[in-house]
C-alpha atoms as a PDB file:
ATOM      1  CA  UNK A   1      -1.424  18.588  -3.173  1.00  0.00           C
ATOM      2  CA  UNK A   2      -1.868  16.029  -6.071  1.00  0.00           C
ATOM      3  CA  UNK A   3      -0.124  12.846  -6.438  1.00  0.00           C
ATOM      4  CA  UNK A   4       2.829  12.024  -8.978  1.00  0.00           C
ATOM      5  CA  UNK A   5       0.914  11.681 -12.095  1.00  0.00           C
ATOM      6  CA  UNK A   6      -2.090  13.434 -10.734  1.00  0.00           C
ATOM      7  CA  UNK A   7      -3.467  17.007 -10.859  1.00  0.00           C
ATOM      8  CA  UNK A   8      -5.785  19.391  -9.019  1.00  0.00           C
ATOM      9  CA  UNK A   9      -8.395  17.711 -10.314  1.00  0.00           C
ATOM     10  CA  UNK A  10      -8.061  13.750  -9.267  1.00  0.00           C
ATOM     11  CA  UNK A  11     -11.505  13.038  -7.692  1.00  0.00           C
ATOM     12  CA  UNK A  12      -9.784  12.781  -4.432  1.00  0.00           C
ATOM     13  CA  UNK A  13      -8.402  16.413  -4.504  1.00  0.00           C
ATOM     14  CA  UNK A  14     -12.091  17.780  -5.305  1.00  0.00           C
ATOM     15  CA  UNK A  15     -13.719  15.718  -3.161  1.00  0.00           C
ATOM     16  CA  UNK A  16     -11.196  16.732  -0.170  1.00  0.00           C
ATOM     17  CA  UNK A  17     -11.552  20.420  -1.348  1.00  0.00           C
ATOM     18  CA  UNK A  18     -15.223  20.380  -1.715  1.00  0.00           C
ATOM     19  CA  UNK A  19     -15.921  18.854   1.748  1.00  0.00           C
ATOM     20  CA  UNK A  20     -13.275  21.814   3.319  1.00  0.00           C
ATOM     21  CA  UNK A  21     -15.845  23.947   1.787  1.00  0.00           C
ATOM     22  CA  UNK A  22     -19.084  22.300   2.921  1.00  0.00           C
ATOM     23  CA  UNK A  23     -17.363  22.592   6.527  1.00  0.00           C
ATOM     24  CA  UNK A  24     -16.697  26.422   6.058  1.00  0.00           C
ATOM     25  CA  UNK A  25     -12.681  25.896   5.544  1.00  0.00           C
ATOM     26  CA  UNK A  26     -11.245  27.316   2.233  1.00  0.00           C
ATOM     27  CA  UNK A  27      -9.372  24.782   0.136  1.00  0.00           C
ATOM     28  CA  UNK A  28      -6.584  25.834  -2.646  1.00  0.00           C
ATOM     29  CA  UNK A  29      -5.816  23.391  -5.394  1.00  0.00           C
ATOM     30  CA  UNK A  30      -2.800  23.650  -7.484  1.00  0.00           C
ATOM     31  CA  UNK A  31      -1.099  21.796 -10.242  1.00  0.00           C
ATOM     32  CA  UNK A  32       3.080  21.104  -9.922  1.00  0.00           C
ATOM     33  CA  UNK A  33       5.192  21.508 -12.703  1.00  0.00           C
ATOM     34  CA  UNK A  34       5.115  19.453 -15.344  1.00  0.00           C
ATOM     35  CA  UNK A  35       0.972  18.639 -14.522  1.00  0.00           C
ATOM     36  CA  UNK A  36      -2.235  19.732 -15.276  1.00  0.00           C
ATOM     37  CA  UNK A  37      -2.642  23.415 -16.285  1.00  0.00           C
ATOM     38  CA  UNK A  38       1.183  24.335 -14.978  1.00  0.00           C
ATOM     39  CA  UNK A  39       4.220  24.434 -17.307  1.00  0.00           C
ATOM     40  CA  UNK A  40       6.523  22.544 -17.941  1.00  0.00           C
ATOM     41  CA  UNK A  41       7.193  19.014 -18.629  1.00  0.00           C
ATOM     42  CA  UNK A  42       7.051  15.574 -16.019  1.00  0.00           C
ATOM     43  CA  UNK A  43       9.716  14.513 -17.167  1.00  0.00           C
ATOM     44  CA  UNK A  44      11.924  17.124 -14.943  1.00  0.00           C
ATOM     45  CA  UNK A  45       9.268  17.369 -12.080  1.00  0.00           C
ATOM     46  CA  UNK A  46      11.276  16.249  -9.043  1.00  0.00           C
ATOM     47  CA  UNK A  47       9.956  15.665  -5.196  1.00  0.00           C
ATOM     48  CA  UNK A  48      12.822  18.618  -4.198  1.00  0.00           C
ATOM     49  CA  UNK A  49      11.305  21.273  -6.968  1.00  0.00           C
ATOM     50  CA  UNK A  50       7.723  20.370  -6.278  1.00  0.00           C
ATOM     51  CA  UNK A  51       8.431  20.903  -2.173  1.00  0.00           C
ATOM     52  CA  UNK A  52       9.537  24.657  -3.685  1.00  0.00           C
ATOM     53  CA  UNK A  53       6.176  24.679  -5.690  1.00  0.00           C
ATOM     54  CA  UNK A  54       4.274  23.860  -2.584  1.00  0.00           C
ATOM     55  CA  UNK A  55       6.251  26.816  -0.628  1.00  0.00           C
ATOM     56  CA  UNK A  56       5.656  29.229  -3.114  1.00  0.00           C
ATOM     57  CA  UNK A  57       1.476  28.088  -3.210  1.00  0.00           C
ATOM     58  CA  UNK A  58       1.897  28.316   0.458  1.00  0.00           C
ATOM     59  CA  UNK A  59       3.036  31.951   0.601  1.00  0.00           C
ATOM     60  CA  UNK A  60       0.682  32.737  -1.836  1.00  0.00           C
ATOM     61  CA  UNK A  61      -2.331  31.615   0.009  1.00  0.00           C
ATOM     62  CA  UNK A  62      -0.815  34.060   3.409  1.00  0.00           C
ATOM     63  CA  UNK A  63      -0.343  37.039   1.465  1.00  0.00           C
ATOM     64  CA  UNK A  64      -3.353  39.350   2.912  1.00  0.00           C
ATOM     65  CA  UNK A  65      -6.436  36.706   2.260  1.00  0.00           C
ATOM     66  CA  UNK A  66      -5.730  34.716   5.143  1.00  0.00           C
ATOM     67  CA  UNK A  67      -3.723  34.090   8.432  1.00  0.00           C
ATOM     68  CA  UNK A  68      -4.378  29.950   9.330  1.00  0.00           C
ATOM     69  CA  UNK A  69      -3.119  27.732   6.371  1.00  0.00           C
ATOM     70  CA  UNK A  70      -3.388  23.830   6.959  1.00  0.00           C
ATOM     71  CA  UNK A  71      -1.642  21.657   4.603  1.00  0.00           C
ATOM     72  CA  UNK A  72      -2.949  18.324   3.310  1.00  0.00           C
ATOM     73  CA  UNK A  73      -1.306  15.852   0.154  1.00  0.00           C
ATOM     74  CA  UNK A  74      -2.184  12.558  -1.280  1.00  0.00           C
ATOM     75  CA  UNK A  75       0.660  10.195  -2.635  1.00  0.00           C
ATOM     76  CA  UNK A  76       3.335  11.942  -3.651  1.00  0.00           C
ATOM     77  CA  UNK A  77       1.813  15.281  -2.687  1.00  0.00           C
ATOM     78  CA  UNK A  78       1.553  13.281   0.968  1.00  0.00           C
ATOM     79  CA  UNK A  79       5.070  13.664   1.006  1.00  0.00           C
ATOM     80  CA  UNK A  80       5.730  17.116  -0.185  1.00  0.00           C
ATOM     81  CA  UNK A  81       3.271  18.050   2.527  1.00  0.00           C
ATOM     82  CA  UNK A  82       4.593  15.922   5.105  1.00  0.00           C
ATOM     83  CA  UNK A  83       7.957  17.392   3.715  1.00  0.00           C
ATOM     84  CA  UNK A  84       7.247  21.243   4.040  1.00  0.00           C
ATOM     85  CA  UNK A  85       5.285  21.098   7.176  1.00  0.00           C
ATOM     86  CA  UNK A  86       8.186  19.464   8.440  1.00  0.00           C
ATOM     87  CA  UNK A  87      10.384  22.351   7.386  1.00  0.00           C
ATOM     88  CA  UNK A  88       7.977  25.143   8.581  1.00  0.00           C
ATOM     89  CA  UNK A  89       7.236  23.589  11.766  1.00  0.00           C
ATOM     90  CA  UNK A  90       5.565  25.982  14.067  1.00  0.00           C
ATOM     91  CA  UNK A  91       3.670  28.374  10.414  1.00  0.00           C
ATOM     92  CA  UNK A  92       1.803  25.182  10.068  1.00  0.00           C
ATOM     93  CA  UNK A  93      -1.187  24.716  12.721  1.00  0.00           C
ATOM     94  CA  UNK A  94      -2.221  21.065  10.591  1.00  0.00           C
ATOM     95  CA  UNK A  95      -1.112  18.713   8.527  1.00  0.00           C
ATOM     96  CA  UNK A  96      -3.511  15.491   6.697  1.00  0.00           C
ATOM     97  CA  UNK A  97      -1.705  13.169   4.545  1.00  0.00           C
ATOM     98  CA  UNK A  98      -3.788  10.886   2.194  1.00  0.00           C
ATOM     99  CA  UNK A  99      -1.799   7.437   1.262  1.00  0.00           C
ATOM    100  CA  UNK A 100       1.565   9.227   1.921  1.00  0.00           C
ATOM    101  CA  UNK A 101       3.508   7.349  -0.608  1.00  0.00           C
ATOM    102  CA  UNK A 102       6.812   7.703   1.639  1.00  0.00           C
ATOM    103  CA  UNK A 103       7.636   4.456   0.273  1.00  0.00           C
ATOM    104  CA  UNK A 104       9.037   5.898  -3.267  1.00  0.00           C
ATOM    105  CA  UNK A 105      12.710   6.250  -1.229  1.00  0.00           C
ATOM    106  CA  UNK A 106      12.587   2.982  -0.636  1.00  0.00           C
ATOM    107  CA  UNK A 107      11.116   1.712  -4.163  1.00  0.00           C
ATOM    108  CA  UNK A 108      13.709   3.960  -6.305  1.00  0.00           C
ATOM    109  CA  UNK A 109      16.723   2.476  -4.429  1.00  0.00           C
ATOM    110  CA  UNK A 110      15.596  -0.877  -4.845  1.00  0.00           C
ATOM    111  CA  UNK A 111      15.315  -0.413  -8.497  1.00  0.00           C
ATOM    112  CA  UNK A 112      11.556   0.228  -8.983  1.00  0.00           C
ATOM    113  CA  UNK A 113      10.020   3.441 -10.252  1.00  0.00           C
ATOM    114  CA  UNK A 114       5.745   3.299 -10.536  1.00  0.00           C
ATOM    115  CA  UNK A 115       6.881  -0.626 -11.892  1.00  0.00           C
ATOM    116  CA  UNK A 116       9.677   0.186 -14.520  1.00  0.00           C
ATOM    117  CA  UNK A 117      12.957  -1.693 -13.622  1.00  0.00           C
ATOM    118  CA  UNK A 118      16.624   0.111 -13.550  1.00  0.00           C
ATOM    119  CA  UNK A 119      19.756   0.537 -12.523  1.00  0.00           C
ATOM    120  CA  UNK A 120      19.543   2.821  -9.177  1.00  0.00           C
ATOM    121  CA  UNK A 121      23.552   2.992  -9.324  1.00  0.00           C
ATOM    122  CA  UNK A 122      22.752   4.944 -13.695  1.00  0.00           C
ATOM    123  CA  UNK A 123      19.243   5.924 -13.886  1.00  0.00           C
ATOM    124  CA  UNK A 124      18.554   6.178 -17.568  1.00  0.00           C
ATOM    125  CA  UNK A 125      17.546   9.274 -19.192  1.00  0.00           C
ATOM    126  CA  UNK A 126      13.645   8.892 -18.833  1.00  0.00           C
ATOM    127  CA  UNK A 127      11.314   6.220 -18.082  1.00  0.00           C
ATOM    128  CA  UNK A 128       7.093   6.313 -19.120  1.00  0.00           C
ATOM    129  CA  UNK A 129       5.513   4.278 -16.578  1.00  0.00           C
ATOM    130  CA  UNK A 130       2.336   5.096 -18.491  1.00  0.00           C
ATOM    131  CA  UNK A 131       1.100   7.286 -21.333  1.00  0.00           C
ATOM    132  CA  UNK A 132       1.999  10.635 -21.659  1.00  0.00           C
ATOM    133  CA  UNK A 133       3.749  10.461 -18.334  1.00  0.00           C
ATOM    134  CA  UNK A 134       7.745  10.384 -18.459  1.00  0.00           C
ATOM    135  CA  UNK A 135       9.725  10.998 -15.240  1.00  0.00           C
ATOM    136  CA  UNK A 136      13.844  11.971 -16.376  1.00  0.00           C
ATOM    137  CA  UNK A 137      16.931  10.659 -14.373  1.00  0.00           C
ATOM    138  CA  UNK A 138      16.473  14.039 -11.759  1.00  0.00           C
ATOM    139  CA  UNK A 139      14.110  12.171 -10.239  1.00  0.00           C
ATOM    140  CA  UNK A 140      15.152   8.898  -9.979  1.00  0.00           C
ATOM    141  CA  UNK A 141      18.781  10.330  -8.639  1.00  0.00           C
ATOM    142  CA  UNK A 142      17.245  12.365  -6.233  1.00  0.00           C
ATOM    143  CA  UNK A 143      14.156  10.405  -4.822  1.00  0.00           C
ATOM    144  CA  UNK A 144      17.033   7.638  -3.525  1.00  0.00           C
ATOM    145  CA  UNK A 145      17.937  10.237  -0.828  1.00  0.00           C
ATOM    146  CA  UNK A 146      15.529  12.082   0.078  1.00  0.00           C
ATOM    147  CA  UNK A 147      13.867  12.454   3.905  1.00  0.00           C
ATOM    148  CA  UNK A 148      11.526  11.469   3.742  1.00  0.00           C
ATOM    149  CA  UNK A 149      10.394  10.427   6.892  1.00  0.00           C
ATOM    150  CA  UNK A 150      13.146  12.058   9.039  1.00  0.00           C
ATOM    151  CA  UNK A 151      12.193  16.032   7.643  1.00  0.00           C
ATOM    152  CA  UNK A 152       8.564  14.961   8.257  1.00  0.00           C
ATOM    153  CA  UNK A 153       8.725  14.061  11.699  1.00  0.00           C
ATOM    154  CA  UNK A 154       9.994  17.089  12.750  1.00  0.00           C
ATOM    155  CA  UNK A 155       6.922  18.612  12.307  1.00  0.00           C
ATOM    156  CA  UNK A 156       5.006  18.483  16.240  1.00  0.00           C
ATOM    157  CA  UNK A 157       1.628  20.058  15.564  1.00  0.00           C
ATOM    158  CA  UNK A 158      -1.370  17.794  14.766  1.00  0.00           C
ATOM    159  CA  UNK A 159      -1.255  15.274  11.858  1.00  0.00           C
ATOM    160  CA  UNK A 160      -4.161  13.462   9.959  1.00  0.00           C
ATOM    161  CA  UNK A 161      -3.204  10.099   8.142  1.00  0.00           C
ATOM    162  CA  UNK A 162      -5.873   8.769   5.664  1.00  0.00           C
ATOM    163  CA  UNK A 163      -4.858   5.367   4.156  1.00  0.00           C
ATOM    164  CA  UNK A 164      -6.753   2.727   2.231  1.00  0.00           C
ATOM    165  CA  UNK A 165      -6.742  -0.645   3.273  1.00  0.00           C
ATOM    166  CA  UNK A 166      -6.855  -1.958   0.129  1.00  0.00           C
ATOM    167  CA  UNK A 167      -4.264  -0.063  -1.277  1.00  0.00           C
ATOM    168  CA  UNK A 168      -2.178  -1.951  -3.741  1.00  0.00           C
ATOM    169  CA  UNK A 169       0.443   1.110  -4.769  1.00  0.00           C
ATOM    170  CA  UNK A 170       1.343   2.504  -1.154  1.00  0.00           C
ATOM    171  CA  UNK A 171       1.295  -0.199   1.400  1.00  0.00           C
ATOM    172  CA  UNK A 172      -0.666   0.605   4.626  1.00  0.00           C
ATOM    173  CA  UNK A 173       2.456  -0.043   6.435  1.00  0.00           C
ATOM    174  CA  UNK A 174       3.698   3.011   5.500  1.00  0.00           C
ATOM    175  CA  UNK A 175       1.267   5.425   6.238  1.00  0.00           C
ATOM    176  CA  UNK A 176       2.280   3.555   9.809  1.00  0.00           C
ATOM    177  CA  UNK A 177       5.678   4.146   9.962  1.00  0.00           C
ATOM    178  CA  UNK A 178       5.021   8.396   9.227  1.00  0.00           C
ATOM    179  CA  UNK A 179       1.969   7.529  12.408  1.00  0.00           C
ATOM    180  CA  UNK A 180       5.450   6.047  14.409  1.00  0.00           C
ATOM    181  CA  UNK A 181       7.096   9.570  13.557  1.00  0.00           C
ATOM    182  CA  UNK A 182       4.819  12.018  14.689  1.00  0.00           C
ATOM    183  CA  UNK A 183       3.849  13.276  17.629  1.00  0.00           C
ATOM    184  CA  UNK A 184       0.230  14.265  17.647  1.00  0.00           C
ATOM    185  CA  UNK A 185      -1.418  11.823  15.448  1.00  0.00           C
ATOM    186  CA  UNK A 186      -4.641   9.997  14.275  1.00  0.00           C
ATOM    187  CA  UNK A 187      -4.518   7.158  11.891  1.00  0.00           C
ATOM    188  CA  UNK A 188      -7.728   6.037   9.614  1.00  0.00           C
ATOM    189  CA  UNK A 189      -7.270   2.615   7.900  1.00  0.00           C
ATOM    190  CA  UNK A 190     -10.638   2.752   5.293  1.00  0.00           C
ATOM    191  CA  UNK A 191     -11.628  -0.754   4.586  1.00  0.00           C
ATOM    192  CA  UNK A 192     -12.585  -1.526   0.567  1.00  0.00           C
ATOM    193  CA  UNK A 193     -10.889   1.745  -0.050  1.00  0.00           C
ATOM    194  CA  UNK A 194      -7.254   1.784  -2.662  1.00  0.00           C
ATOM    195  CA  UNK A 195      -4.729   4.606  -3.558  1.00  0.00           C
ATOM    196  CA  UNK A 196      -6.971   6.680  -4.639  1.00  0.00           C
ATOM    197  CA  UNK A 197      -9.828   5.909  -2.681  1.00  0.00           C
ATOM    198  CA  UNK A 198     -12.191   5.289  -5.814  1.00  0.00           C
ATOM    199  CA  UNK A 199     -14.289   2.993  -3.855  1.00  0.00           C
ATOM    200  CA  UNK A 200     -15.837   6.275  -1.944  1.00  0.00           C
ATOM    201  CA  UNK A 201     -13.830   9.499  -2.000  1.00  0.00           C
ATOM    202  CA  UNK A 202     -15.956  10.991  -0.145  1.00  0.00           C
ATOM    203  CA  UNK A 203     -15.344   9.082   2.966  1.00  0.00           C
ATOM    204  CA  UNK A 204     -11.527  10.377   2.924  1.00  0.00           C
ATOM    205  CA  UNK A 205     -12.618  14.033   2.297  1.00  0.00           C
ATOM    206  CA  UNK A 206     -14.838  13.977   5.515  1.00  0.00           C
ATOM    207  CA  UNK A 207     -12.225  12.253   7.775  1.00  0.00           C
ATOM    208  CA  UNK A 208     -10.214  15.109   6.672  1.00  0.00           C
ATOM    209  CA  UNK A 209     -12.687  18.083   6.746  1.00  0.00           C
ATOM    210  CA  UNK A 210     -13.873  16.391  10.648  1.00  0.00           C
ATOM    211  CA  UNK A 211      -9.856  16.731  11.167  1.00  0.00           C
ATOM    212  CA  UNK A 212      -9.414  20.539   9.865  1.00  0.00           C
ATOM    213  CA  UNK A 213     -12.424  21.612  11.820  1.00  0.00           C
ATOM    214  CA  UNK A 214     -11.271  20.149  15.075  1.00  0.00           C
ATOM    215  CA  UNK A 215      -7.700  21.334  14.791  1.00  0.00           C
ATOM    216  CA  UNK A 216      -7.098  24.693  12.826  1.00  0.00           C
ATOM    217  CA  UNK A 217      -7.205  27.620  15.066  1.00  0.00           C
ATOM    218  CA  UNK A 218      -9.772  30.131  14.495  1.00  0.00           C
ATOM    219  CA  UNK A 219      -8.705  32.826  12.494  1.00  0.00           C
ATOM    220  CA  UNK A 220      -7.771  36.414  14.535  1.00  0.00           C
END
């Protein structure tokens, strides 16, 4: 699952996907709304309608092609994984999260949304953090209450948490506090590596491939 103003095909997505492959797993990529090849518009994506995205993908992927999904999400798509898994709880046998930008609760209330200032207490209308990306009020309203952390710790199977060092848009000290939450978990702090892990994507997507191998059940 792709981050906020990502899509299935950030380099970090492929590279994760591609090294699932190399290691025998299959890997499905998907674009939310509002991204990539999906209708409709960013501007009234919200973390609650992309969690019902990632359900619907997630039924999809069960329906008679397989019978072991893991789930695995980098920023934003970090926390609609760590989100749904949490929800599903025992129908999920793994979870990875990639820079799990659990943070955005915490940035939205305070008044800060991907660096544009407002009012928390009357969200405008829209904001366009950058070009041809627009987030509307939904999200802005809705990201200030969200559980973040509390509906992803629920989930008790084993968890994978991939986070950059040197990442300047999700502090490491938050891909700690979801490590503080869990209860089967392995941390990787990447030296050199940022948000998106541009310095060597490929060093995420094995840490997560070695993870998915060691952990998903074989299938029946």
């Amino acid at each position: 699952m792709h981050g906020i103003s990502g899509s299935s095909q950030d380099p970090v997505v492929v590279h994760v996907a591609e090294s699932l492959n190399r290691a025998g797993i299959g890997a499905l990529r998907f674009d939310f709304n509002g991204h990539g090849r999906s209708e409709g518009n960013s501007a009234d994506m919200t973390v609650p309608n992309e969690i019902e995205d990632a359900r619907a993908v997630l039924a999809f992927a069960g329906l008679d092609v397989v019978s072991v999904v893991g789930l695995a999400g980098h920023s934003q798509g970090g926390v609609v994984t760590g989100m749904v898994a949490g929800e599903s709880g025992a129908d999920v046998p793994a979870l990875a999260l990639l820079a799990p930008a659990g943070v955005l609760r915490e940035n939205t209330v305070a008044g800060d949304v991907l660096g544009v200032r407002i009012d928390p207490a009357d969200p405008p209308e829209s904001v366009t953090p950058f070009d041809g990306f627009t987030i509307g009020r939904e999200y802005m309203v809705t990201a200030q209450t969200l559980p973040v952390y509390e509906t992803s710790a629920r989930y008790r199977g084993p968890v994978c948490i991939v986070q950059g060092e040197d990442d300047d848009v999700v502090p490491p000290a938050t891909a700690e506090r979801y490590r503080d939450g869990y209860a089967q978990v392995e941390l990787h702090l990447l030296p050199g590596q940022g948000h998106g892990f541009e310095h060597d994507p490929d060093e995420a997507a094995r840490v997560v491939a070695d993870f998915f191998v060691r952990t998903l059940p074989a299938a029946p």
